[in-house]
C-alpha atoms as a PDB file:
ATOM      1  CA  UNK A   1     -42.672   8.896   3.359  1.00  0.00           C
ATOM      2  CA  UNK A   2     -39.188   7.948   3.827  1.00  0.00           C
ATOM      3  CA  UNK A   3     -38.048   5.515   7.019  1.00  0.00           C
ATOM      4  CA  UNK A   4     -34.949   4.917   7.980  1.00  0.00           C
ATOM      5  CA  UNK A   5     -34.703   2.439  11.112  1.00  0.00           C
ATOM      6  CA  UNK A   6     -31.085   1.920  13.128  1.00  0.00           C
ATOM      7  CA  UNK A   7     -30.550  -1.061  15.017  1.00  0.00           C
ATOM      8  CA  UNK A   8     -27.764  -2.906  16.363  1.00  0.00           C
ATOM      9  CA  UNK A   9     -26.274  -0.711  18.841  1.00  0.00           C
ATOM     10  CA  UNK A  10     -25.580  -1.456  22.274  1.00  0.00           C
ATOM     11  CA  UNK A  11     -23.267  -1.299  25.357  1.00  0.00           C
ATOM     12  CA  UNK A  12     -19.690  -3.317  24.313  1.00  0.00           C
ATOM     13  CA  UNK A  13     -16.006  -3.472  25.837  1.00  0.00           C
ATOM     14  CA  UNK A  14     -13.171  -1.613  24.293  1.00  0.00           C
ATOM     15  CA  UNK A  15     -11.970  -4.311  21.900  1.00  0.00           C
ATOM     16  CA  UNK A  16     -15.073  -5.712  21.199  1.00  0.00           C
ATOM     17  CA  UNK A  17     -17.342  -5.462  17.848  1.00  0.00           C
ATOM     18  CA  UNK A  18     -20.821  -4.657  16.673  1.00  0.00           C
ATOM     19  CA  UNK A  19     -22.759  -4.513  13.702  1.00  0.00           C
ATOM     20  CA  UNK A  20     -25.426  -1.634  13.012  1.00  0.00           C
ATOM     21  CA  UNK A  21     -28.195  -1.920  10.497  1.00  0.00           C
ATOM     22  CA  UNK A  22     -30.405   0.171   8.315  1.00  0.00           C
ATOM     23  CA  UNK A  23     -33.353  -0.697   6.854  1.00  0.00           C
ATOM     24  CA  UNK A  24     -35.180   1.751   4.552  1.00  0.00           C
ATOM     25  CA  UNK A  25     -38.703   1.780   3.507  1.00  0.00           C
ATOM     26  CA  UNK A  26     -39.750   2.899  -0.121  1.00  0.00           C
ATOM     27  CA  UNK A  27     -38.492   1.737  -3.540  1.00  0.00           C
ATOM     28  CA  UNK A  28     -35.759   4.145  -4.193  1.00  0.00           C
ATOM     29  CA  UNK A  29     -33.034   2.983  -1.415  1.00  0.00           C
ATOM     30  CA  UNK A  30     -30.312   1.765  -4.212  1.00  0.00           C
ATOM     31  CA  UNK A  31     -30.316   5.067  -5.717  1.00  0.00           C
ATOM     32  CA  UNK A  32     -29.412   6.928  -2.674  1.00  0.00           C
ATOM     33  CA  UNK A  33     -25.528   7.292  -1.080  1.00  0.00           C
ATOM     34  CA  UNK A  34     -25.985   6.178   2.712  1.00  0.00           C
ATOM     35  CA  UNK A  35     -24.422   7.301   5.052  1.00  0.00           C
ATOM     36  CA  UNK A  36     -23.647   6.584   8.935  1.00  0.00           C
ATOM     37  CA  UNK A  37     -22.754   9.766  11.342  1.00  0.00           C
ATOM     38  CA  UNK A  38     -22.407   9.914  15.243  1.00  0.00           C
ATOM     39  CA  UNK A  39     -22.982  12.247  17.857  1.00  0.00           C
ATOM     40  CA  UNK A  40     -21.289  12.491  21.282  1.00  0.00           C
ATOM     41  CA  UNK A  41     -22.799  14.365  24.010  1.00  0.00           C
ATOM     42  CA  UNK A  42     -21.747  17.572  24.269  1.00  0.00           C
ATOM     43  CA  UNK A  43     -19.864  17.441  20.816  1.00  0.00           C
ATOM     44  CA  UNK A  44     -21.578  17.980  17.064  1.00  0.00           C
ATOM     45  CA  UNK A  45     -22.800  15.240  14.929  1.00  0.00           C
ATOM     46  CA  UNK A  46     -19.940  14.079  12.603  1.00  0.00           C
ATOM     47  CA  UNK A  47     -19.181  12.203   9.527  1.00  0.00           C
ATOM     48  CA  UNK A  48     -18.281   8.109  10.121  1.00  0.00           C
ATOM     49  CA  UNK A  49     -18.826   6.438   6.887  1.00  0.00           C
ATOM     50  CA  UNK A  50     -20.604   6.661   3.739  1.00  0.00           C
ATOM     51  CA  UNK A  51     -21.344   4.372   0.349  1.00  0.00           C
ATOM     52  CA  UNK A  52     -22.311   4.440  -2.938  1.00  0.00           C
ATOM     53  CA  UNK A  53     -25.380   3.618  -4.849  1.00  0.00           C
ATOM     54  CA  UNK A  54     -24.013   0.574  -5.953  1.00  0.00           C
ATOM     55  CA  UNK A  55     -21.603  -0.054  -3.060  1.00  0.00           C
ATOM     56  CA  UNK A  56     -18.176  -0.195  -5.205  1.00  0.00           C
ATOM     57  CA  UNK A  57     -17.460   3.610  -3.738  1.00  0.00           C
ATOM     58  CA  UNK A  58     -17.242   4.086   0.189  1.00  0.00           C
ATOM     59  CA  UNK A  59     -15.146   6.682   2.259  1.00  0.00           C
ATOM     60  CA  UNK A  60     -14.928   6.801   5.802  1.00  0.00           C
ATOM     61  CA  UNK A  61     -13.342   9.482   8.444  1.00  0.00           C
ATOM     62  CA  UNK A  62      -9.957   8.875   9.545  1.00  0.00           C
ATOM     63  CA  UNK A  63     -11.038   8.135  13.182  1.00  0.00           C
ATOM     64  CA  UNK A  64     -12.695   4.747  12.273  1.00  0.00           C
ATOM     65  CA  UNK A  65     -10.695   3.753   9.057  1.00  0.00           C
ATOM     66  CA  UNK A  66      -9.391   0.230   9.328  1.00  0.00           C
ATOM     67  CA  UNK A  67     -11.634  -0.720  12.324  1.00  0.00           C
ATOM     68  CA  UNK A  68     -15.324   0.094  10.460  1.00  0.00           C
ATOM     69  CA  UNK A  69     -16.701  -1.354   7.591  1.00  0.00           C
ATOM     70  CA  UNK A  70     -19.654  -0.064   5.674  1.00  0.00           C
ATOM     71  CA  UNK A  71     -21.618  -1.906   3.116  1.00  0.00           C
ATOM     72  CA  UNK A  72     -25.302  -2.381   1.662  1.00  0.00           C
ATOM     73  CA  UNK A  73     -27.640  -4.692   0.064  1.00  0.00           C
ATOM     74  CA  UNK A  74     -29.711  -3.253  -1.753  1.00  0.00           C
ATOM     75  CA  UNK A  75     -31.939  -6.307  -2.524  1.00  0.00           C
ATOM     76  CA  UNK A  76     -32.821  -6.177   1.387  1.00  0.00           C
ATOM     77  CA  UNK A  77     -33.331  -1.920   1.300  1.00  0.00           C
ATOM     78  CA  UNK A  78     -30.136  -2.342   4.083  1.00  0.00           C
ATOM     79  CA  UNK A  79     -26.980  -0.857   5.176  1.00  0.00           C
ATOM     80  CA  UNK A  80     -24.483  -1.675   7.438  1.00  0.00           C
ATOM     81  CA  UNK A  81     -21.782  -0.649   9.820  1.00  0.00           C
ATOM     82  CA  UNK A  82     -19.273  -3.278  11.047  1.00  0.00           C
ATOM     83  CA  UNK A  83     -17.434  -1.871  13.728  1.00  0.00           C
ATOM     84  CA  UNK A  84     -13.971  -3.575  15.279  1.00  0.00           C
ATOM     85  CA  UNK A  85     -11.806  -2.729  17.610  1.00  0.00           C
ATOM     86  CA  UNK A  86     -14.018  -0.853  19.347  1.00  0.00           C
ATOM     87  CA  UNK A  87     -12.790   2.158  21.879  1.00  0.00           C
ATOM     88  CA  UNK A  88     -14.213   4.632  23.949  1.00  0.00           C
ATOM     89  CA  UNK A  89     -13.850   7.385  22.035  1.00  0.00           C
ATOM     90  CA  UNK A  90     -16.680   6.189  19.737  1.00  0.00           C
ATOM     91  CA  UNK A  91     -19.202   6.036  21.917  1.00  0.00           C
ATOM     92  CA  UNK A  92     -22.233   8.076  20.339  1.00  0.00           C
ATOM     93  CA  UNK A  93     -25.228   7.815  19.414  1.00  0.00           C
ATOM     94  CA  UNK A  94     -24.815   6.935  15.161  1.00  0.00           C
ATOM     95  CA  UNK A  95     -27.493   7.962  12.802  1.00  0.00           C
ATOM     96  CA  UNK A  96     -28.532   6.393   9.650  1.00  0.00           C
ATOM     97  CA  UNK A  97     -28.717   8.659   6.738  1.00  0.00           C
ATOM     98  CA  UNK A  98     -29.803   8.952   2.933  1.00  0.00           C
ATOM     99  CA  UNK A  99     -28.621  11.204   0.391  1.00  0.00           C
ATOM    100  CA  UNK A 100     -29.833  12.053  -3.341  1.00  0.00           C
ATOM    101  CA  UNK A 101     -26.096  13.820  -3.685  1.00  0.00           C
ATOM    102  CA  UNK A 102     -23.420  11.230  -5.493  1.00  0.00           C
ATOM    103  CA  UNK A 103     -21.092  12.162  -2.356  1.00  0.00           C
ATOM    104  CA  UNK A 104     -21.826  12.591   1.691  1.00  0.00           C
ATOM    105  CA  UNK A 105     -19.190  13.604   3.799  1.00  0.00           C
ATOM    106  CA  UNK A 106     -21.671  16.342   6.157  1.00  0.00           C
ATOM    107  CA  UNK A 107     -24.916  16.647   7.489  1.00  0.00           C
ATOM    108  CA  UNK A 108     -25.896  19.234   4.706  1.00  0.00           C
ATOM    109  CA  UNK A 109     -25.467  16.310   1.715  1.00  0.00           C
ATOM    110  CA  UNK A 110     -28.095  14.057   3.778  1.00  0.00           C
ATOM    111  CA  UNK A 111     -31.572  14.176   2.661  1.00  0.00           C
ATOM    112  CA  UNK A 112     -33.148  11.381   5.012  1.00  0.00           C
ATOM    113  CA  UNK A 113     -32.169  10.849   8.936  1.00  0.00           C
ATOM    114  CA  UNK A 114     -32.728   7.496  11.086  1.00  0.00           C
ATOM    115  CA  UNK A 115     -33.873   8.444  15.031  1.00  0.00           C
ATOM    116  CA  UNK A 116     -30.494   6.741  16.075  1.00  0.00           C
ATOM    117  CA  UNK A 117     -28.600   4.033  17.706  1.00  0.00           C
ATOM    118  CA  UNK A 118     -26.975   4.487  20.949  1.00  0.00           C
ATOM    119  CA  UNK A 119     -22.945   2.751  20.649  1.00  0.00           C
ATOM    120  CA  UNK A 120     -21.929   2.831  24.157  1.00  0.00           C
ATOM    121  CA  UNK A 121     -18.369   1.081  24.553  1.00  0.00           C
ATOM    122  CA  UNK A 122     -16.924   1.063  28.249  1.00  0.00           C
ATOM    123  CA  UNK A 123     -12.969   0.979  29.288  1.00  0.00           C
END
């Protein structure tokens, strides 16, 4: 049984930063691409960042690119999401995911979901 735990989020100021964590149980977590996505109320869950096995590959959507950082250890079965420059447009809730696909870029490539984080960042 895979587990994938979020934690990290929390209510910020626009400006301010945060780090979200993943930790995943079982012994296959550095062969997976990981992913992070968020969902707004009201609004479908979307595509934030996603890495590599190995962590030399990661992509993000344009919204969040030069403010979010995503990276993994895979000694620790962890991922991360730094987030800077935080605004309130990315207030969601952001889900941890896990993929057996070399790519991730939508819901459909994710194999393994976290119960979510909720990001709330205030103006």
């Amino acid at each position: 049984q895979v587990q994938l735990v979020e934690s990290g989020g929390g209510l910020v100021q626009a400006g301010d930063s945060l780090r979200l964590s993943c930790v995943a149980s079982g012994s296959t977590f550095s062969r997976w691409t990981m992913g992070w996505f968020r969902q707004a109320p009201g609004k479908e869950r979307e595509f934030v960042a996603a890495i590599g096995w190995s962590g030399g590959i990661t992509y993000y959507a344009d919204s969040v690119k030069g403010r979010f950082t995503i990276s993994r250890d895979n000694a620790k079965n962890t991922m991360y999401l730094q987030m800077n420059s935080l605004k309130p447009e990315d207030t969601a809730v952001y889900y941890c995911a896990a993929g057996w696909a070399a790519t991730m870029s939508t819901a459909r490539e994710c194999d393994y979901w976290g119960q979510g984080t909720q990001v709330t960042v205030s103006s």
